[in-house]
C-alpha atoms as a PDB file:
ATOM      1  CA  UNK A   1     -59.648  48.788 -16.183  1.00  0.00           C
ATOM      2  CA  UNK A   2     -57.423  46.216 -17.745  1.00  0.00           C
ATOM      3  CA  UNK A   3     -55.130  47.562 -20.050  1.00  0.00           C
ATOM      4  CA  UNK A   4     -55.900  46.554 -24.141  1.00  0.00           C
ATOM      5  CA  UNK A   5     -52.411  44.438 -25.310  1.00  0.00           C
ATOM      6  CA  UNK A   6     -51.565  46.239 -28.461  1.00  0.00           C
ATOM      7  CA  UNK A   7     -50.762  44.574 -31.546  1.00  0.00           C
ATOM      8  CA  UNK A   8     -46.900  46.252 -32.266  1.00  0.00           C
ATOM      9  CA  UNK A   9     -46.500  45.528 -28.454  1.00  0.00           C
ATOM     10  CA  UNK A  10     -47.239  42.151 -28.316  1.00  0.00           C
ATOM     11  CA  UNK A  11     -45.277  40.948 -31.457  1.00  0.00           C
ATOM     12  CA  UNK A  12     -42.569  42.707 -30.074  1.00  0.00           C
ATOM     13  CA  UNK A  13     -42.366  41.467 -26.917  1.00  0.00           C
ATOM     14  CA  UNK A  14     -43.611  38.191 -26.980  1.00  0.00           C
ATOM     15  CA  UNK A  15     -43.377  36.375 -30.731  1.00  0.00           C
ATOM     16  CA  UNK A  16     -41.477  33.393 -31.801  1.00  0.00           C
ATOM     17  CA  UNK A  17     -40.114  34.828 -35.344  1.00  0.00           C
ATOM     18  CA  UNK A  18     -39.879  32.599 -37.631  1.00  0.00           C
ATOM     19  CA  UNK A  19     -37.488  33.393 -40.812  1.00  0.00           C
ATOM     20  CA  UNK A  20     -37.563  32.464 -44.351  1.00  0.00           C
ATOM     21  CA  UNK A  21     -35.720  33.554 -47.854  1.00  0.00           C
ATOM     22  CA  UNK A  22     -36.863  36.397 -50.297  1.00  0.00           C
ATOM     23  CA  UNK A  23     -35.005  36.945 -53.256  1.00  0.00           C
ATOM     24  CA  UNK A  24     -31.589  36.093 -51.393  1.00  0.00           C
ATOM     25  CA  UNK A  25     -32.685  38.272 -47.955  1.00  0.00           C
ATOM     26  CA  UNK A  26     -33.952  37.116 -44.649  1.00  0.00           C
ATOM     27  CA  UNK A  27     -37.693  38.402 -44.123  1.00  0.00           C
ATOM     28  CA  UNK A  28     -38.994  38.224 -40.269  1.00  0.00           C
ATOM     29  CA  UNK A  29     -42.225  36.095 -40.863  1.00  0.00           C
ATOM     30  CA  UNK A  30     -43.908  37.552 -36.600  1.00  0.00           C
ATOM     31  CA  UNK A  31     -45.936  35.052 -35.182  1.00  0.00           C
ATOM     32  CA  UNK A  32     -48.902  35.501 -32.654  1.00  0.00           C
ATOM     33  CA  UNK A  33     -48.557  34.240 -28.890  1.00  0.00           C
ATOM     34  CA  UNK A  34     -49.153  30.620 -28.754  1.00  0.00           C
ATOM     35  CA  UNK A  35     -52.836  30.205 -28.608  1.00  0.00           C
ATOM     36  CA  UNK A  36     -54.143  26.542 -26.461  1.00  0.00           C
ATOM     37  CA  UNK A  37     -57.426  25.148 -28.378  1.00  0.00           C
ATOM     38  CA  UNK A  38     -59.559  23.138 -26.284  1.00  0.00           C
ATOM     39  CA  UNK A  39     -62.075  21.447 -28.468  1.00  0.00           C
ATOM     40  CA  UNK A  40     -65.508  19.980 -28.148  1.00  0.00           C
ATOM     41  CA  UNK A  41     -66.672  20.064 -24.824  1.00  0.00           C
ATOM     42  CA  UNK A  42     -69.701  19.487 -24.282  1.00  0.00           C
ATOM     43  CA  UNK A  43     -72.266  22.116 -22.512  1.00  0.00           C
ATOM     44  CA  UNK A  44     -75.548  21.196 -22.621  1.00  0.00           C
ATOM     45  CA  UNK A  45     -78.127  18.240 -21.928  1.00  0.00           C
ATOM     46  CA  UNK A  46     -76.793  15.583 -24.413  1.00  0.00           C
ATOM     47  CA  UNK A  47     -72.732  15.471 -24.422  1.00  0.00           C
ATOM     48  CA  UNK A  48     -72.927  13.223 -27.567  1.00  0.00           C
ATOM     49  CA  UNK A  49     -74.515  15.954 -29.816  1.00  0.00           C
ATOM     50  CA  UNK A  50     -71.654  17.840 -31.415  1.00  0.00           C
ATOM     51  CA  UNK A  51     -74.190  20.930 -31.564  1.00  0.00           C
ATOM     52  CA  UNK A  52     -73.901  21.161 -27.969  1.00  0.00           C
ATOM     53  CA  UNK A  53     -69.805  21.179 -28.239  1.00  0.00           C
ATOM     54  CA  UNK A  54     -68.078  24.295 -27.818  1.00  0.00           C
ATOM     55  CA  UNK A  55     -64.186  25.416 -28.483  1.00  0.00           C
ATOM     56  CA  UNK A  56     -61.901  27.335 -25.870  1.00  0.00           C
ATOM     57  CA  UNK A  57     -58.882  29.545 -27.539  1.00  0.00           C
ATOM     58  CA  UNK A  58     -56.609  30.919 -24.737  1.00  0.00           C
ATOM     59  CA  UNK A  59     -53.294  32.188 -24.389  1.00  0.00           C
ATOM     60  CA  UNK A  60     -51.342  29.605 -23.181  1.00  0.00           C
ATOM     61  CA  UNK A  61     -50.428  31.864 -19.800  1.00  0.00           C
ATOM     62  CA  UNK A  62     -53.967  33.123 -19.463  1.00  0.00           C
ATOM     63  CA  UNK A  63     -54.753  34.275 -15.771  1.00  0.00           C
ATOM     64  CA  UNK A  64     -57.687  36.079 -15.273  1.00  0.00           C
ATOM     65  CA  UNK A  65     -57.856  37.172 -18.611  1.00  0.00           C
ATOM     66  CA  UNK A  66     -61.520  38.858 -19.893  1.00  0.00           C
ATOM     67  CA  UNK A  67     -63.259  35.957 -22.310  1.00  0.00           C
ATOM     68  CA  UNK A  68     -65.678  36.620 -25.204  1.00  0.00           C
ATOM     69  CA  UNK A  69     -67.945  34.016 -25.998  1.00  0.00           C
ATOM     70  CA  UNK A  70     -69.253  33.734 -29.701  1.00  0.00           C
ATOM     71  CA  UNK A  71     -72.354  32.635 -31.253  1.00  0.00           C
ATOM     72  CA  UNK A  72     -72.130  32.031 -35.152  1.00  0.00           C
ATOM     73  CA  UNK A  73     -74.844  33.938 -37.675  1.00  0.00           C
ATOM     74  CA  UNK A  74     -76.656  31.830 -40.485  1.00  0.00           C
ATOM     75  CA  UNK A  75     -80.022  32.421 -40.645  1.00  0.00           C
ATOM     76  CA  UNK A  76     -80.790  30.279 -37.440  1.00  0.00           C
ATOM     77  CA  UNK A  77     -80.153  27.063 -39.831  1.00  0.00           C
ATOM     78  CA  UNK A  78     -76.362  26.844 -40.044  1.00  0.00           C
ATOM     79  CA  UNK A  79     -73.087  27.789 -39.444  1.00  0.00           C
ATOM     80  CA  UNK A  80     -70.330  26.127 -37.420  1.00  0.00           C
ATOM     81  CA  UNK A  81     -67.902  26.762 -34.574  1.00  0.00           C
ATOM     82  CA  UNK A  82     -65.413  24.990 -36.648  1.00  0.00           C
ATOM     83  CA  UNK A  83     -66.020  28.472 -39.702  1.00  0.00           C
ATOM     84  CA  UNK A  84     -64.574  30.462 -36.561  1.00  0.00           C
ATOM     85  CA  UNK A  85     -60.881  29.151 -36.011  1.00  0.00           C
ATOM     86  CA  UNK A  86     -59.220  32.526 -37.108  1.00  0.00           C
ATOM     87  CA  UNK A  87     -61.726  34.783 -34.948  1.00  0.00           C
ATOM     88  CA  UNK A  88     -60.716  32.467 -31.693  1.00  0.00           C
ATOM     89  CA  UNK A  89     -56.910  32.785 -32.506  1.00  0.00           C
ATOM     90  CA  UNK A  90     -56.779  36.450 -33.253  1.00  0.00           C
ATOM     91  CA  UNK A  91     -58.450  37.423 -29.812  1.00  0.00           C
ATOM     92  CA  UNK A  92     -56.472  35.481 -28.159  1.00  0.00           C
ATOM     93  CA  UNK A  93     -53.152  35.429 -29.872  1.00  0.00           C
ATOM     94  CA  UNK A  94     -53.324  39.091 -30.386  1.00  0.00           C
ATOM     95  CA  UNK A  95     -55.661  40.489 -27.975  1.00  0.00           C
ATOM     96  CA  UNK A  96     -55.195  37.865 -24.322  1.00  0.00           C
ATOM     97  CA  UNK A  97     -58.824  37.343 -24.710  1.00  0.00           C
ATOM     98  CA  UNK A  98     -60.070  33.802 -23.637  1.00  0.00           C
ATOM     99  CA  UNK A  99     -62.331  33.242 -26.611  1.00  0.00           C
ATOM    100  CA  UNK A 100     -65.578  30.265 -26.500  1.00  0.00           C
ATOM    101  CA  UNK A 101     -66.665  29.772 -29.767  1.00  0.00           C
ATOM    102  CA  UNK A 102     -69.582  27.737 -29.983  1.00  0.00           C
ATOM    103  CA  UNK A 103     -72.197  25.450 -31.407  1.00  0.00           C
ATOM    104  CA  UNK A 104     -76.173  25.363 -30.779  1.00  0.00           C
ATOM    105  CA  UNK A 105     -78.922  23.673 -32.493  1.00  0.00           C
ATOM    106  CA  UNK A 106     -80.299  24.827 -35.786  1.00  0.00           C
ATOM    107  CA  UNK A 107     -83.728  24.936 -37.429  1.00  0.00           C
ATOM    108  CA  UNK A 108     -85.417  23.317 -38.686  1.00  0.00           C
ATOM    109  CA  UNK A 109     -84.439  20.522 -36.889  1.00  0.00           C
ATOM    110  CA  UNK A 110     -85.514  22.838 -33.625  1.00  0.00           C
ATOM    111  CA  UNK A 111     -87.457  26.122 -33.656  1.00  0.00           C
ATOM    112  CA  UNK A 112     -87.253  28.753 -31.099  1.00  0.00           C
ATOM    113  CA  UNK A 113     -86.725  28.896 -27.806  1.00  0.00           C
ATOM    114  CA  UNK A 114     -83.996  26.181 -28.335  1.00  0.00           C
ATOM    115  CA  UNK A 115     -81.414  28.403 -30.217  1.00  0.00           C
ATOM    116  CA  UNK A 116     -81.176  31.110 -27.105  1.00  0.00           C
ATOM    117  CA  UNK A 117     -81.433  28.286 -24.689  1.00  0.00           C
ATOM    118  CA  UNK A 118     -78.288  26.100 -25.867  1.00  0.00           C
ATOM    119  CA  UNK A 119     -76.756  30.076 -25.796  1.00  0.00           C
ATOM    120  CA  UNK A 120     -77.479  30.587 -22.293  1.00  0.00           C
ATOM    121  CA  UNK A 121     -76.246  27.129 -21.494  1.00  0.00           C
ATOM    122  CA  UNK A 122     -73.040  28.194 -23.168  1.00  0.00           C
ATOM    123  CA  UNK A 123     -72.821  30.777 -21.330  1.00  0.00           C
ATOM    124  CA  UNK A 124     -73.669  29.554 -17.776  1.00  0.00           C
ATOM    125  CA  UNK A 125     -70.810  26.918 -18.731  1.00  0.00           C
ATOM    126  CA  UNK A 126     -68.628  29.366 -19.153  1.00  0.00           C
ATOM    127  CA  UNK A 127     -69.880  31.777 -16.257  1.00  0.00           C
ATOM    128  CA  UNK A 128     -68.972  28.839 -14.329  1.00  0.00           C
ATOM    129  CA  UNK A 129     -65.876  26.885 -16.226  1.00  0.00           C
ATOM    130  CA  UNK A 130     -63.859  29.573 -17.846  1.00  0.00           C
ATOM    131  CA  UNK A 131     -61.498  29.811 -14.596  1.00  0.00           C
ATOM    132  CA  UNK A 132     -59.660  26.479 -15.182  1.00  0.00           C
ATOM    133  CA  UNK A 133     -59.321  28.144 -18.874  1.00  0.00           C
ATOM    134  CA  UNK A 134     -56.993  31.129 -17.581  1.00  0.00           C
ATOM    135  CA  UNK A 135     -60.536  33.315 -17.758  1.00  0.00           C
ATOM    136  CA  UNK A 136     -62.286  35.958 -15.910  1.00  0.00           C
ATOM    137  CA  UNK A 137     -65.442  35.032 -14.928  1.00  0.00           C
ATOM    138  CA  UNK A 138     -66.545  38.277 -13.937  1.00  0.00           C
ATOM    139  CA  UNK A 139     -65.507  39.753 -17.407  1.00  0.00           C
ATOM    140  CA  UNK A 140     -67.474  37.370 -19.545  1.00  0.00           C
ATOM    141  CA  UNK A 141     -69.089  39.236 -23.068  1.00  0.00           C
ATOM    142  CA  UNK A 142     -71.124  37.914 -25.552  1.00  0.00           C
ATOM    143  CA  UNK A 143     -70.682  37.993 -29.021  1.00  0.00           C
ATOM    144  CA  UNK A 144     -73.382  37.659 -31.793  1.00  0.00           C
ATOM    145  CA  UNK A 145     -73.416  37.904 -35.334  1.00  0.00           C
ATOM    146  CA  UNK A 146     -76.562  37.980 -37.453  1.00  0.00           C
ATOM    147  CA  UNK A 147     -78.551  35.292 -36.189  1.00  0.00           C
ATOM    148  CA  UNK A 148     -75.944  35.454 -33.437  1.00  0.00           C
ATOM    149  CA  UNK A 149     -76.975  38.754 -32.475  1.00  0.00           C
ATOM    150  CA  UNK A 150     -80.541  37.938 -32.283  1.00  0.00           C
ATOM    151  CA  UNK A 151     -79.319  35.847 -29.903  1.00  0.00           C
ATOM    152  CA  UNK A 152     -77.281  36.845 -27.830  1.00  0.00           C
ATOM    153  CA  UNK A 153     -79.626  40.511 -27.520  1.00  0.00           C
ATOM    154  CA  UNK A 154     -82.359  38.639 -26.750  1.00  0.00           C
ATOM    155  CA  UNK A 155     -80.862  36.124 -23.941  1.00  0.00           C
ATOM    156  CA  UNK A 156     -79.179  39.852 -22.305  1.00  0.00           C
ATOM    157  CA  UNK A 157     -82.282  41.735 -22.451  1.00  0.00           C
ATOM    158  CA  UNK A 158     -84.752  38.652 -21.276  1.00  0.00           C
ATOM    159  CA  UNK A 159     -84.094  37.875 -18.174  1.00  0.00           C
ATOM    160  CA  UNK A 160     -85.876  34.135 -18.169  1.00  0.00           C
ATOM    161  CA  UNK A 161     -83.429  32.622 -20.010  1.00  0.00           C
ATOM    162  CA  UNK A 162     -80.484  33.090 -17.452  1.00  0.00           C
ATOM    163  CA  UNK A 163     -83.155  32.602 -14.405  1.00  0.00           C
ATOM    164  CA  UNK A 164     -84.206  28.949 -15.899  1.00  0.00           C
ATOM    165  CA  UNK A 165     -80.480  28.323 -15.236  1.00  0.00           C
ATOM    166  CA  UNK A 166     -80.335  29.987 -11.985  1.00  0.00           C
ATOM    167  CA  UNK A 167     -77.937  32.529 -13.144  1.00  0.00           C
ATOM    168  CA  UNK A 168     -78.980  36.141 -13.817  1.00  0.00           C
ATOM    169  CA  UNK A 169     -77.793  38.193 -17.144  1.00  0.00           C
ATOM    170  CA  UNK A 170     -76.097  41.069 -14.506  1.00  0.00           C
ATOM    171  CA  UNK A 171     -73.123  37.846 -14.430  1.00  0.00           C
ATOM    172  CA  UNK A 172     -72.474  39.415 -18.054  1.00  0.00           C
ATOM    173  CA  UNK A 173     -69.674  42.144 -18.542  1.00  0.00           C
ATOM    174  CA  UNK A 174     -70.879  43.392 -21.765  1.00  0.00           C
ATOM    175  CA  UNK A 175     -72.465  42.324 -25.019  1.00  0.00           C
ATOM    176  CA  UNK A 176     -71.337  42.653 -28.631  1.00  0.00           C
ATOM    177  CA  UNK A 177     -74.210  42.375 -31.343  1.00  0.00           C
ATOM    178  CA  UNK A 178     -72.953  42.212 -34.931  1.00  0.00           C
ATOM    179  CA  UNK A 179     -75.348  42.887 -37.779  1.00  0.00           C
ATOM    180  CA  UNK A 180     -78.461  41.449 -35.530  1.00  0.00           C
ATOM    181  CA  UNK A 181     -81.845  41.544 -35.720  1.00  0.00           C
ATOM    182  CA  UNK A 182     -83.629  43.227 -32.573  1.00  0.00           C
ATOM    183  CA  UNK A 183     -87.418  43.410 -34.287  1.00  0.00           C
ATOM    184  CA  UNK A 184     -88.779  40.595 -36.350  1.00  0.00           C
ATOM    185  CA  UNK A 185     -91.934  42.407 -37.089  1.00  0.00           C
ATOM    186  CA  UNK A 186     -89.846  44.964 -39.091  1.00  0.00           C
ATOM    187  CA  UNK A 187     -87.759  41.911 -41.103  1.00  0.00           C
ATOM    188  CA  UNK A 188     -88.207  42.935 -45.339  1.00  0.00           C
ATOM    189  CA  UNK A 189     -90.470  40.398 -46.779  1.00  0.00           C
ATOM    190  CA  UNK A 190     -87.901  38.139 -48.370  1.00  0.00           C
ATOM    191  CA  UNK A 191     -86.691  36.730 -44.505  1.00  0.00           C
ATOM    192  CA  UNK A 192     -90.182  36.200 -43.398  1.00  0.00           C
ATOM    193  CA  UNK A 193     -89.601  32.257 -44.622  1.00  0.00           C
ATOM    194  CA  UNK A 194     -86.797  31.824 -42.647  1.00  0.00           C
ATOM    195  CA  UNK A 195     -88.825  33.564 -39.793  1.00  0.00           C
ATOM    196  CA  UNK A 196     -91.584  31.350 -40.303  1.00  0.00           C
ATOM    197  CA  UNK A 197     -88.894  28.236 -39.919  1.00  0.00           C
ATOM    198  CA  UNK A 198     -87.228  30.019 -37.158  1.00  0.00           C
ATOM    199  CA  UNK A 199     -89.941  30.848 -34.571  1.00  0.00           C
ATOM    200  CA  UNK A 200     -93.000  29.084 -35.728  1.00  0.00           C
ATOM    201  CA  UNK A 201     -95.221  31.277 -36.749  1.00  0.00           C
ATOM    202  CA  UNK A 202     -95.761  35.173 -38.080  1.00  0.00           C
ATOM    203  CA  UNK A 203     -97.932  35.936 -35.421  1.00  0.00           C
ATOM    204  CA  UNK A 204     -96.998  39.759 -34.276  1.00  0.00           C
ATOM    205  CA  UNK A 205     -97.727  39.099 -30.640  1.00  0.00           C
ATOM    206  CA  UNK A 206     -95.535  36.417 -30.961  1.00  0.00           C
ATOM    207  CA  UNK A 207     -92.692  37.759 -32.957  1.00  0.00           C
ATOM    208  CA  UNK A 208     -92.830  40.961 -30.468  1.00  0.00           C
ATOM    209  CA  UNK A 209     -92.482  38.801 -27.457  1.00  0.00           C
ATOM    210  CA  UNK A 210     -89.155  37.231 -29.150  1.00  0.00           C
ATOM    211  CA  UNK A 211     -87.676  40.132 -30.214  1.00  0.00           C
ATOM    212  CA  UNK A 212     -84.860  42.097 -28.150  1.00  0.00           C
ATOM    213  CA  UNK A 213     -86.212  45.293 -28.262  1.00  0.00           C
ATOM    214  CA  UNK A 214     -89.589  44.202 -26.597  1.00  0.00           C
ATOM    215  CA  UNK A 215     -87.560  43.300 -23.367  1.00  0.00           C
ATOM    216  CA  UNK A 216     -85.280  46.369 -23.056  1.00  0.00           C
ATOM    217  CA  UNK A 217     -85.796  47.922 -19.455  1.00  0.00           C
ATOM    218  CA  UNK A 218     -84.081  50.153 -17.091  1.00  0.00           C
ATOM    219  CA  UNK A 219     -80.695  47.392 -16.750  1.00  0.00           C
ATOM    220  CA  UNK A 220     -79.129  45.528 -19.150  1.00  0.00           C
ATOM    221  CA  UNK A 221     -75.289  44.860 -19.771  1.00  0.00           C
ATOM    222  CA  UNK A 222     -73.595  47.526 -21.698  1.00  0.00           C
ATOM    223  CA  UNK A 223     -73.689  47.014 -25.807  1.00  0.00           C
ATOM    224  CA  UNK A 224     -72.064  47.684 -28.458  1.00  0.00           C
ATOM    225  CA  UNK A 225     -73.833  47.462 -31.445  1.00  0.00           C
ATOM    226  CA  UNK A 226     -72.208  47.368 -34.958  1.00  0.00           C
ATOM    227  CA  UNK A 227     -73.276  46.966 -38.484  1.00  0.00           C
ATOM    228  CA  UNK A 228     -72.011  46.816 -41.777  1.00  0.00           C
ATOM    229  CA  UNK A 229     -71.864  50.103 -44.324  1.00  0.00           C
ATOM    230  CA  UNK A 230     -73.400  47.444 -47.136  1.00  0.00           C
ATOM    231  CA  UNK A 231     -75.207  45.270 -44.542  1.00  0.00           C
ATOM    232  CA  UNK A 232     -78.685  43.268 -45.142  1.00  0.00           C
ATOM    233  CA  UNK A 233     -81.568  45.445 -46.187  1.00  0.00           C
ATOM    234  CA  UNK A 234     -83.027  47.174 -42.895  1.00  0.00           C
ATOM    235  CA  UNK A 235     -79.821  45.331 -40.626  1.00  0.00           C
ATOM    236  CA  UNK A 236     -78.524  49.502 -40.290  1.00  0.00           C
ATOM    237  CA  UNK A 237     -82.046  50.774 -39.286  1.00  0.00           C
ATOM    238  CA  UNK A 238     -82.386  47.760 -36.897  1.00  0.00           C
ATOM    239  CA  UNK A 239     -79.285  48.761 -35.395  1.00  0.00           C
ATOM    240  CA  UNK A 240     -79.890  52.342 -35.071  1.00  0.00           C
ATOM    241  CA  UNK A 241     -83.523  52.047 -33.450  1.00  0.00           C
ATOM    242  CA  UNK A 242     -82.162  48.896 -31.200  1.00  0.00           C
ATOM    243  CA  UNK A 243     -79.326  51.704 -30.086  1.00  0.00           C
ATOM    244  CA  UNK A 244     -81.503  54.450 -29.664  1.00  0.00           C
ATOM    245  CA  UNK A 245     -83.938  52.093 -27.460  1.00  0.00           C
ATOM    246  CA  UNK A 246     -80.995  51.412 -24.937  1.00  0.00           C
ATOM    247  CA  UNK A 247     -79.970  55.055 -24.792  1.00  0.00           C
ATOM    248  CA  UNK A 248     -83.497  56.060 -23.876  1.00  0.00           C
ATOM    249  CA  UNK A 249     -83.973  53.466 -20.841  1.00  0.00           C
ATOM    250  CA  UNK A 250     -80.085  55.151 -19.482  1.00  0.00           C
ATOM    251  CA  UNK A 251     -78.449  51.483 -20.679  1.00  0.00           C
ATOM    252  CA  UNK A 252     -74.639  52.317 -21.694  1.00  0.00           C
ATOM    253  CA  UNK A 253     -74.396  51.768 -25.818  1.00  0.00           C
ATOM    254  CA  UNK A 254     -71.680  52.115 -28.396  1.00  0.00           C
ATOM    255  CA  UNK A 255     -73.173  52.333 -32.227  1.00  0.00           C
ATOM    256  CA  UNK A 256     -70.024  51.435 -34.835  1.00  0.00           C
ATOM    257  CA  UNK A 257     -70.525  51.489 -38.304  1.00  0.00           C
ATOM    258  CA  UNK A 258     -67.958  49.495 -40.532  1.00  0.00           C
ATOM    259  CA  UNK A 259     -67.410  51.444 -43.494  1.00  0.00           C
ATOM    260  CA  UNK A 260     -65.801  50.026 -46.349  1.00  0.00           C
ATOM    261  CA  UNK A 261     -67.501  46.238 -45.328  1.00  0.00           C
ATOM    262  CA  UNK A 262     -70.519  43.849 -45.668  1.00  0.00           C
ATOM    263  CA  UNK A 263     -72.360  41.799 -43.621  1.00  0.00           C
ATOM    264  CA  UNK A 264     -69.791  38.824 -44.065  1.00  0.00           C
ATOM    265  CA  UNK A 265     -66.998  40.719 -45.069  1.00  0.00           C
ATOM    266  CA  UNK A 266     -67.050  42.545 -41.492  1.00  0.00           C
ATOM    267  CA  UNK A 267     -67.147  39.055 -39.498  1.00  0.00           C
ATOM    268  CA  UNK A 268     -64.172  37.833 -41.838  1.00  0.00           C
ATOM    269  CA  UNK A 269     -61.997  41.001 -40.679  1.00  0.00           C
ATOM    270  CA  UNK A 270     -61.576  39.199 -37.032  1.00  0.00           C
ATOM    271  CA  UNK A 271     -58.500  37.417 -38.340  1.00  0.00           C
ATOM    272  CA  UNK A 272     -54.796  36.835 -38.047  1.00  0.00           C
ATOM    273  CA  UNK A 273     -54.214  37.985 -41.551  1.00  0.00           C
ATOM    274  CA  UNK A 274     -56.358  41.627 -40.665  1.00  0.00           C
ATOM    275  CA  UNK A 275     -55.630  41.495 -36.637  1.00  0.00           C
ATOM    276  CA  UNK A 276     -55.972  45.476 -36.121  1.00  0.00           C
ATOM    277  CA  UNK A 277     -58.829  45.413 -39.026  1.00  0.00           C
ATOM    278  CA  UNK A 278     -61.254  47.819 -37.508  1.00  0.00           C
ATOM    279  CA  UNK A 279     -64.004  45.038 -36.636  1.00  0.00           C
ATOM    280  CA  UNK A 280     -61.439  43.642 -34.428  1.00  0.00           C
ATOM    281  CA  UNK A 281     -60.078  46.960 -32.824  1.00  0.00           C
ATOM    282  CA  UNK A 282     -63.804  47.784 -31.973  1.00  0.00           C
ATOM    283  CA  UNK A 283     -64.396  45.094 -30.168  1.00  0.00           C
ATOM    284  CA  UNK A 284     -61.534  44.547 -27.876  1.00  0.00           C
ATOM    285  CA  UNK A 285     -61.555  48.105 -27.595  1.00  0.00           C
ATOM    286  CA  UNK A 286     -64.943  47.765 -26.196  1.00  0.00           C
ATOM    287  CA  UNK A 287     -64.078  45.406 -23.905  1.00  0.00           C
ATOM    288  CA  UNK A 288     -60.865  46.374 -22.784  1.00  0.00           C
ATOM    289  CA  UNK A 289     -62.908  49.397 -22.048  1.00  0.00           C
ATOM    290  CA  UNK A 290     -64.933  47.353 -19.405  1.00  0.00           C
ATOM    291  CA  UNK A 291     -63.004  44.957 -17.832  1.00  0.00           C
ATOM    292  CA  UNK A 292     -61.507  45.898 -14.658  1.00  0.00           C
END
């Protein structure tokens, strides 16, 4: 098990401090470890379309360091990597994690499969690219929020997706859904639109056959599945059922609820101005927890 860098520690030991005047004193303004961005590359079919780009944050002496790859929430239909420049810093400024953050089309320009496809492209990029990046790829975890979460549950509990690319989902360390959505037949009324644009259709057959918790069998990669105290109406009970699903098939699952946050609020935390907010601690605890 590799050992979780600790905040104190790593300010401590490794921060340029920079130093500016209060009221006539000297005040120690800590800095993070310096944190290499590698922006836009391109992962997928057409190099030119910036929704196929993705962005690498790693410590600038990253050796086989575990990597988290994101995948942004908004509703299927927006969101950027470019919203996420604080999450990528703080993991791996403060936590040594190699951190993809990255783009994938949005409906309704596409509907689904495409969303969980440019995912698993990411992914299988990184699977096999992260090691010139100072990352482990044996300790690679995905990260969802909201629509993120959808997706990344979905592309970890369905094998196809990884077996069009002629990689398998056992290549993944672990998986981190955020405030996702693991049954879209039990969505409130008020998203069904959004479904509609999303998938295609409200067919149940349909909507069952997309939906995580339809695919959950006897091995998956271990979760962790969080949610927000004031989330999304039916987001907690999504999470709770999707958790209790993976307990019953003997799949190793974490439940965290963030007290005290919302369903944005709770992505927001991951930051350099709230690096040990508990969002952040719960996740590289998680994977600290697994990689090896």
């Amino acid at each position: 098990m590799k050992a979780r860098p600790r905040f104190p520690v790593i300010l401590a030991l490794a921060t340029l401090v920079a130093t500016c005047i209060a009221g006539g004193a000297a005040v120690a303004q800590p800095q993070t470890l310096p944190v290499v961005k590698y922006p836009d590359i391109p992962y997928g079919p057409s190099p030119t379309d910036f929704r196929n780009w993705l962005d690498v944050y790693a410590p600038s002496d990253a050796a086989a360091a575990p990597v988290v790859m994101f995948v942004h929430g908004g509703a299927w239909a927006s969101g950027d990597k470019s919203e996420y420049v604080e999450l990528g810093r703080t993991l791996a400024g403060y936590y040594g994690i190699v951190a993809v953050v990255i783009n994938y089309r949005l409906s309704p320009d596409v509907v689904h499969p495409a969303h969980t496809e440019d995912a698993t492209l990411a992914a299988v990029w990184t699977l096999e690219n992260i090691a010139d990046y100072g990352g482990d790829p044996t300790e690679v975890f995905l990260f969802g929020h909201s629509a993120g979460g959808h997706i990344v549950s979905l592309m970890s509990t369905d094998e196809s997706f990884f077996e069009a690319q002629g990689h398998s989902t056992h290549e993944i360390a672990g998986v981190i859904s955020m405030s996702g959505l693991y049954n879209l037949n039990a969505v409130v009324p008020a998203l069904l639109g959004t479904i509609y644009d999303t998938f295609g259709t409200l067919n149940p057959a349909y909507l069952a056959e997309v939906s995580p918790a339809t695919h959950v069998g006897d091995w998956q990669p271990p979760f962790l599945i969080e949610y927000a105290e004031t989330d999304l109406p039916t987001f907690d009970r999504q999470a709770r059922n999707f958790y209790r699903n993976l307990t019953r098939h003997g799949s190793p699952a974490t439940l965290a609820r963030f007290d005290g946050y919302t369903h944005v609020s709770e992505i927001e935390a991951i930051s350099t101005k709230t690096p040990e907010s508990e969002p952040a601690a719960t996740l590289v605890d998680f994977v600290y927890g697994i990689a090896d």
